[in-house]
N, C-alpha and C. Protein backbone atom coordinates (compact mmCIF):
# COMPACT_ATOMS: atom_id res chain seq x y z
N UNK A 1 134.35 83.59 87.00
CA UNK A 1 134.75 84.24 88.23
C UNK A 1 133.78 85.36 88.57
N UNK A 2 133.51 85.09 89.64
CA UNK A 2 132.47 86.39 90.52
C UNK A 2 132.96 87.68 90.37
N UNK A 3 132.42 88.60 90.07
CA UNK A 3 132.83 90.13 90.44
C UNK A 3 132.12 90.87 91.62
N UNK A 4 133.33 90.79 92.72
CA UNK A 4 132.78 91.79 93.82
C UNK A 4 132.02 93.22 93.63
N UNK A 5 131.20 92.55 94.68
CA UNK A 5 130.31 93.85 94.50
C UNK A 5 130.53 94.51 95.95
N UNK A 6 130.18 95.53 96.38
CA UNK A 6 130.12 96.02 97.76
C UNK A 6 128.85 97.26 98.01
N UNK A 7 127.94 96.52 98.92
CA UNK A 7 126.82 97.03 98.83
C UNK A 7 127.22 97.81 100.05
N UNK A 8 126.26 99.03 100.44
CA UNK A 8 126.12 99.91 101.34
C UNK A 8 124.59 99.54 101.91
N UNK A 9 124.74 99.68 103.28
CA UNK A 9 122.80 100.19 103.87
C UNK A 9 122.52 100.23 104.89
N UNK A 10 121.63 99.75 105.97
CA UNK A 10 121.32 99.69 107.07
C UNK A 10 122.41 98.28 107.84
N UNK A 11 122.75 98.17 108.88
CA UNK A 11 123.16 97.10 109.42
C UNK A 11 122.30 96.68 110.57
N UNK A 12 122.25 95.58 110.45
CA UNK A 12 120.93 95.40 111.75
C UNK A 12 121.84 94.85 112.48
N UNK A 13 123.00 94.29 112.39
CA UNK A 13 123.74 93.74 113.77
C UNK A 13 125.80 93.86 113.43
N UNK A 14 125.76 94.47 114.16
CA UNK A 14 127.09 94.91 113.99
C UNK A 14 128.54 93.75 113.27
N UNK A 15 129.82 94.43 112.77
CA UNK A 15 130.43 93.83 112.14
C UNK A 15 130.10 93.57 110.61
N UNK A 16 131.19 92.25 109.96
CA UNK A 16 131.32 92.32 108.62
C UNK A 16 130.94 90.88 108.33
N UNK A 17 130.17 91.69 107.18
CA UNK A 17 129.34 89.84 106.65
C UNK A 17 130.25 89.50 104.83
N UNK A 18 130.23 89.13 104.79
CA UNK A 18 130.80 87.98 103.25
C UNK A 18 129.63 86.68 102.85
N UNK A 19 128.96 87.04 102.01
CA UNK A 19 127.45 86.15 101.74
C UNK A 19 127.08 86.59 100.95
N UNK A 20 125.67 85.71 100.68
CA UNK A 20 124.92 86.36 99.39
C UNK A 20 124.13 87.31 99.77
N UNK A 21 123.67 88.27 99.28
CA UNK A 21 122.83 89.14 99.28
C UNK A 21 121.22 88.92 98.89
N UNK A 22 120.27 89.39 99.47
CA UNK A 22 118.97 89.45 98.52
C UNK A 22 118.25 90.69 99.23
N UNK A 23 118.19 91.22 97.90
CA UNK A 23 117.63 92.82 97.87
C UNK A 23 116.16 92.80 97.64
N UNK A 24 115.64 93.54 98.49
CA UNK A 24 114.22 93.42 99.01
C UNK A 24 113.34 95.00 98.37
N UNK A 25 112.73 94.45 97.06
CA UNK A 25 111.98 95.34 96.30
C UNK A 25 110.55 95.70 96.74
N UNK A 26 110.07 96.54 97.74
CA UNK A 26 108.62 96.31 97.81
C UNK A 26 107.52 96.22 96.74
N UNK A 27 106.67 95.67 96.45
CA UNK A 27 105.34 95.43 95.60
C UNK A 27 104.48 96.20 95.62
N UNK A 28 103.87 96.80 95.13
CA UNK A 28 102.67 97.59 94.77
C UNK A 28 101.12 97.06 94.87
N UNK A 29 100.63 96.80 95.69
CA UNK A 29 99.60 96.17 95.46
C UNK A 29 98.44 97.04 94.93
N UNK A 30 97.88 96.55 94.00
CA UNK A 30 96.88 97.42 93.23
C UNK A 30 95.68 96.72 93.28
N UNK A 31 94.96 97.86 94.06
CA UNK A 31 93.27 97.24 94.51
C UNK A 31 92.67 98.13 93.81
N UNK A 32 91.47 97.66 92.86
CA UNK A 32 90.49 98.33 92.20
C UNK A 32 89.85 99.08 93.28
N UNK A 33 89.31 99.86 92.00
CA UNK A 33 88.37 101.23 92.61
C UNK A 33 87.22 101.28 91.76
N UNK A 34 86.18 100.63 92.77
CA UNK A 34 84.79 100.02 92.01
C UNK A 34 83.83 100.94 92.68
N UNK A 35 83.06 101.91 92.00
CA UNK A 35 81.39 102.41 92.36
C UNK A 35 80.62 101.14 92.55
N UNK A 36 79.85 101.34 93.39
CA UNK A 36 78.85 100.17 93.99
C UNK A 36 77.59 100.66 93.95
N UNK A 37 76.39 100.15 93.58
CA UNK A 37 75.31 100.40 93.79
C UNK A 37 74.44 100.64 95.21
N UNK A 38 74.03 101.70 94.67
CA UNK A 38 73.46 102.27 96.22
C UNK A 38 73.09 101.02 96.97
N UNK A 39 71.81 100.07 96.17
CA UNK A 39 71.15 99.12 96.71
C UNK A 39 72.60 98.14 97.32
N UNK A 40 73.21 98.08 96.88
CA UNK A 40 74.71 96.65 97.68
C UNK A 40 75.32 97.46 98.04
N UNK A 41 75.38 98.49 99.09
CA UNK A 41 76.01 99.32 100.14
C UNK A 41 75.97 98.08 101.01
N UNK A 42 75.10 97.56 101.64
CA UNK A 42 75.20 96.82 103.01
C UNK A 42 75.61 95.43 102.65
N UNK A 43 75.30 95.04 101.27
CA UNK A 43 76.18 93.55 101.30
C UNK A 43 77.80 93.96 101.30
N UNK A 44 78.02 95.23 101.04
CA UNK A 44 79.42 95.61 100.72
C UNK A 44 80.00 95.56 101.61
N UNK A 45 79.37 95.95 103.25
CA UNK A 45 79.76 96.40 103.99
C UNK A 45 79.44 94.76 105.33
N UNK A 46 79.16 93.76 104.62
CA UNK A 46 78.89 92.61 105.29
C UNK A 46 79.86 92.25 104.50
N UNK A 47 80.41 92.30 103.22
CA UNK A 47 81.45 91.41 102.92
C UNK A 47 83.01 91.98 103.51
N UNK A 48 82.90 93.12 104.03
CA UNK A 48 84.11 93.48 104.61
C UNK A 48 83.81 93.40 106.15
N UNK A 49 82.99 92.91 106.57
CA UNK A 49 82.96 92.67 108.08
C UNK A 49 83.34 91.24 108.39
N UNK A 50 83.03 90.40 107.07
CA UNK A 50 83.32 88.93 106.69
C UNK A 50 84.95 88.76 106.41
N UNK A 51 85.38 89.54 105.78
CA UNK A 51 86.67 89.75 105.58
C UNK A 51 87.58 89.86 107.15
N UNK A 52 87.23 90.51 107.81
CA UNK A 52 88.12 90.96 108.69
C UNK A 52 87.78 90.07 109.84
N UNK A 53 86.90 88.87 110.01
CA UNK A 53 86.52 87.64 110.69
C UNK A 53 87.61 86.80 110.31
N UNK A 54 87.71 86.50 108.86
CA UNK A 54 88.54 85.78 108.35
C UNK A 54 90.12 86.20 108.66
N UNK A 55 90.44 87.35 108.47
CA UNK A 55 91.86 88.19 109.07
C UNK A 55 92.02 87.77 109.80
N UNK A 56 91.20 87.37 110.88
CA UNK A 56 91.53 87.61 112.53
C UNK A 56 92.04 86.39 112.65
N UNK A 57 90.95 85.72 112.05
CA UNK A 57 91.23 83.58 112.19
C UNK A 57 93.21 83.45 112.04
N UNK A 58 93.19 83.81 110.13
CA UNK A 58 94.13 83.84 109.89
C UNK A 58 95.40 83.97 110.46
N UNK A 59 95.21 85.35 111.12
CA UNK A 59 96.18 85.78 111.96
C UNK A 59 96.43 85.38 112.96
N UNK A 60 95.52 84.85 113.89
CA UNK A 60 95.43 83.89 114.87
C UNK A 60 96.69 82.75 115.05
N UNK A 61 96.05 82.16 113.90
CA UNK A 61 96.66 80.78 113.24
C UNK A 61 98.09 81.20 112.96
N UNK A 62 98.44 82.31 112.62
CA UNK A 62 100.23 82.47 111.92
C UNK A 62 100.62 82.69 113.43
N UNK A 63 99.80 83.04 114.29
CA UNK A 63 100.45 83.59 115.85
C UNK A 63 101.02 82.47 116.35
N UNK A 64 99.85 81.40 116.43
CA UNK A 64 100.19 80.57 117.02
C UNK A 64 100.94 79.53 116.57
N UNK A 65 101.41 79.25 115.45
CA UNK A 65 102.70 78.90 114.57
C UNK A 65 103.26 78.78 114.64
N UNK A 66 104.10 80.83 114.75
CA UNK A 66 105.17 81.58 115.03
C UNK A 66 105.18 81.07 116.67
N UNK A 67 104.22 81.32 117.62
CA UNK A 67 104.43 80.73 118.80
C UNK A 67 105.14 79.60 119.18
N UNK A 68 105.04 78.55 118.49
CA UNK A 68 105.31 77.08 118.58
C UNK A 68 106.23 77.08 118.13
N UNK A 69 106.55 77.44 116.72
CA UNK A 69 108.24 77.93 116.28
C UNK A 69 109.11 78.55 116.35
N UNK A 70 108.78 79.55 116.69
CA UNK A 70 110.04 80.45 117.07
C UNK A 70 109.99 81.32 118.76
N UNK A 71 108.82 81.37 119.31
CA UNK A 71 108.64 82.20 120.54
C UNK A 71 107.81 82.76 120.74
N UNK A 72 107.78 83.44 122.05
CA UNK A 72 106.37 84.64 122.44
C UNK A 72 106.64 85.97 121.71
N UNK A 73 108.12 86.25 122.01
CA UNK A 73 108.32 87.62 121.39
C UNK A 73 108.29 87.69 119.97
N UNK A 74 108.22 86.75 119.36
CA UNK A 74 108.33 86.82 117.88
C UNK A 74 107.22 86.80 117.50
N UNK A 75 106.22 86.05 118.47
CA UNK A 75 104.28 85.91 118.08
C UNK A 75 103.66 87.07 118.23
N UNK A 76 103.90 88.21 119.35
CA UNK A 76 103.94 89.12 119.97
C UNK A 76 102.90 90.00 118.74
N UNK A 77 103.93 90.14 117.86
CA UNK A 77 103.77 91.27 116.21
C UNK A 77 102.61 91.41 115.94
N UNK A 78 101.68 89.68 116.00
CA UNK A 78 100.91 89.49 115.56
C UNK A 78 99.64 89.73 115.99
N UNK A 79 99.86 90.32 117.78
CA UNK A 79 99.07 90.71 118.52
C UNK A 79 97.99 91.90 117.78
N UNK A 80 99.07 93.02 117.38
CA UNK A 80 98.90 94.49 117.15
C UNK A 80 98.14 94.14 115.78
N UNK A 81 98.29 92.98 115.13
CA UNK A 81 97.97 93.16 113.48
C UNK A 81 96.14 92.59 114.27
N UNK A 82 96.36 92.25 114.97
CA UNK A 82 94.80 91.13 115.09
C UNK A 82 94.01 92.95 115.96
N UNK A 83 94.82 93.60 116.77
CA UNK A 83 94.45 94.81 117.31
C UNK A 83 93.55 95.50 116.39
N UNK A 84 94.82 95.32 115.43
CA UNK A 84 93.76 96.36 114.17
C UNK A 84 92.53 96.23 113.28
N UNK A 85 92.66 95.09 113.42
CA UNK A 85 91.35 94.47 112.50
C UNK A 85 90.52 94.42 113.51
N UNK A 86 90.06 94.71 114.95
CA UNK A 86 89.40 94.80 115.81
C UNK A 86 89.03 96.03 115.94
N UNK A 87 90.04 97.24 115.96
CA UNK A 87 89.77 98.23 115.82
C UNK A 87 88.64 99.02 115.30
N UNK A 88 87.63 99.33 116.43
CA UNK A 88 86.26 99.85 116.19
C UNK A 88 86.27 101.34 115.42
N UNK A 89 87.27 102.12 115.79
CA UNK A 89 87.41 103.41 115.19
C UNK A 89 87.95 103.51 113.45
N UNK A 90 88.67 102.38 113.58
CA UNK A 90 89.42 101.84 112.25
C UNK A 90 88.04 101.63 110.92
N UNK A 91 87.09 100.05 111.83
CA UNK A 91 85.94 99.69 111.35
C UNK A 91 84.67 100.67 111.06
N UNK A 92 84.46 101.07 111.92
CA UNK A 92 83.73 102.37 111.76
C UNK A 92 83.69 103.07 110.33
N UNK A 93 85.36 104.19 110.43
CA UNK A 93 85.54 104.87 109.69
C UNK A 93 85.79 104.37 108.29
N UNK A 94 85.98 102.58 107.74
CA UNK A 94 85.51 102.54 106.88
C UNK A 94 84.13 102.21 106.12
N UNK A 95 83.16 101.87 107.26
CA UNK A 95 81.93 101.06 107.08
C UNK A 95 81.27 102.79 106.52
N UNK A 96 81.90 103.72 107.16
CA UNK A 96 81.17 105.14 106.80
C UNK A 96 81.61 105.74 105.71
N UNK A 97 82.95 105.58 105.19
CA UNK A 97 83.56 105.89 103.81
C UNK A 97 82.39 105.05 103.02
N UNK A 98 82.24 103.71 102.89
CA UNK A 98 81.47 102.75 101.90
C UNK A 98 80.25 103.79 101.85
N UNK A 99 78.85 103.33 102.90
CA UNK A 99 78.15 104.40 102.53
C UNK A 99 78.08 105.88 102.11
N UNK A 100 78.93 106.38 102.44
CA UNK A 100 79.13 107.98 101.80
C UNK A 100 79.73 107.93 100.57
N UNK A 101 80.57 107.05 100.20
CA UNK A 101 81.29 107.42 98.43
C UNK A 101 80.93 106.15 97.71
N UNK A 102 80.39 105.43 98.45
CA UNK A 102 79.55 103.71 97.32
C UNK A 102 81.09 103.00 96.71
N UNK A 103 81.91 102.95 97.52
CA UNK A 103 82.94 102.23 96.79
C UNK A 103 83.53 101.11 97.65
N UNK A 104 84.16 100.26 97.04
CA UNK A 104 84.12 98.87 97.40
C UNK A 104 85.16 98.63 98.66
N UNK A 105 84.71 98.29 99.50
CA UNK A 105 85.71 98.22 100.84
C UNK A 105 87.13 97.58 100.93
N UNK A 106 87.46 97.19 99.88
CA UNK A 106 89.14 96.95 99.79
C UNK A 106 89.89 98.38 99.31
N UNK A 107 89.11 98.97 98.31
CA UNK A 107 89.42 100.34 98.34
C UNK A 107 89.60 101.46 99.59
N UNK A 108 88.47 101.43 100.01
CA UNK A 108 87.91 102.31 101.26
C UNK A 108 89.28 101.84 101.81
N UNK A 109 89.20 100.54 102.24
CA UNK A 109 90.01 100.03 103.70
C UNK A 109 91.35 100.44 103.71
N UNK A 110 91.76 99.98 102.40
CA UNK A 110 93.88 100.36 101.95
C UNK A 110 93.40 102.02 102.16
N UNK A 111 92.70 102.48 101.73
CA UNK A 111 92.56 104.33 101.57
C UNK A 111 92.96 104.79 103.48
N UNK A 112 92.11 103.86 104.28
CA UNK A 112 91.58 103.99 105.42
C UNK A 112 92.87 103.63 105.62
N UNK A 113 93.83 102.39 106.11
CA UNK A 113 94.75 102.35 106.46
C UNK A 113 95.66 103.23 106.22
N UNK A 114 95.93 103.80 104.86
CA UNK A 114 96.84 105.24 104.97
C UNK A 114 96.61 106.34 105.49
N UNK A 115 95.41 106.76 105.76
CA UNK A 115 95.07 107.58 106.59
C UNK A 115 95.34 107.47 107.73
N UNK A 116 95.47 106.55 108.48
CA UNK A 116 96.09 106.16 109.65
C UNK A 116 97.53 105.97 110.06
N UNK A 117 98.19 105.98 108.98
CA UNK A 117 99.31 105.21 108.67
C UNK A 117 100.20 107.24 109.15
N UNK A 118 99.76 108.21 107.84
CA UNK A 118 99.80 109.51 108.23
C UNK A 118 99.11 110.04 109.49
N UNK A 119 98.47 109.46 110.08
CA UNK A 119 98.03 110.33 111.66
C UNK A 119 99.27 109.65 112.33
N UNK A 120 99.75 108.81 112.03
CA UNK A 120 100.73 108.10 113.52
C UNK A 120 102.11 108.48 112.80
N UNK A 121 102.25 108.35 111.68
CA UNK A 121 103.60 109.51 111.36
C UNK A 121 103.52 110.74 111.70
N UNK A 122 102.69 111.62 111.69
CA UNK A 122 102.58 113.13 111.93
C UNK A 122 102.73 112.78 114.01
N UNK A 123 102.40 112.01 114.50
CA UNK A 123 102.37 112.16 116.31
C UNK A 123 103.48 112.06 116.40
N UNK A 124 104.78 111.16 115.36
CA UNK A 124 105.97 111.12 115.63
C UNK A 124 107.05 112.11 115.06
């Protein structure tokens, strides 16, 4: 026999549910933090320009997916994610982290996205 449980939290749509539950743990993703040689600064910085070609494809492709399966407004999301990887101020400011601290642009970039992540929390 089951033992009730009764969870508390956010409700995203009003009223009372009776179901299973699944509790949503976020992950940690852990990206090395590699010194790079002065001389592979610019392949470093071609393999993260290569990277974010590939993002875009990617993302593209889940848009148009989500388009076909579920709607416009639901493809919509995917607009802002393809925004960002376009994002010249974004690109920039990590192509200039790489050359100034020689470290490997998955580093730079997650570093770079939190930095951003805190400028648009602090406007709100």
């Amino acid at each position: 026999m089951n033992k009730e449980i009764i969870l508390k939290g956010i409700g995203l749509s009003p009223g009372i549910v009776i179901g299973r539950v699944i509790k949503y743990i976020p992950s940690k993703i852990k990206v090395p933090h590699k010194i790079i040689n002065n001389e592979l600064v610019n392949n470093e910085i071609e393999r993260f320009l290569s990277s974010l070609e590939e993002s875009k494809i990617q993302l593209k492709r889940v848009r148009e997916k989500t388009l076909k399966n579920i709607g416009e407004g639901e493809a919509k999301i995917f607009d802002a994610h393809i925004l960002l990887v376009d994002d010249p101020s974004l690109i920039n400011s990590a192509k200039n982290k790489i050359m100034i601290f020689f470290l490997n642009f998955s580093f730079i970039f997650k570093r770079t996205g939190k930095d951003l992540m805190i400028t648009i929390n602090n406007i709100f």
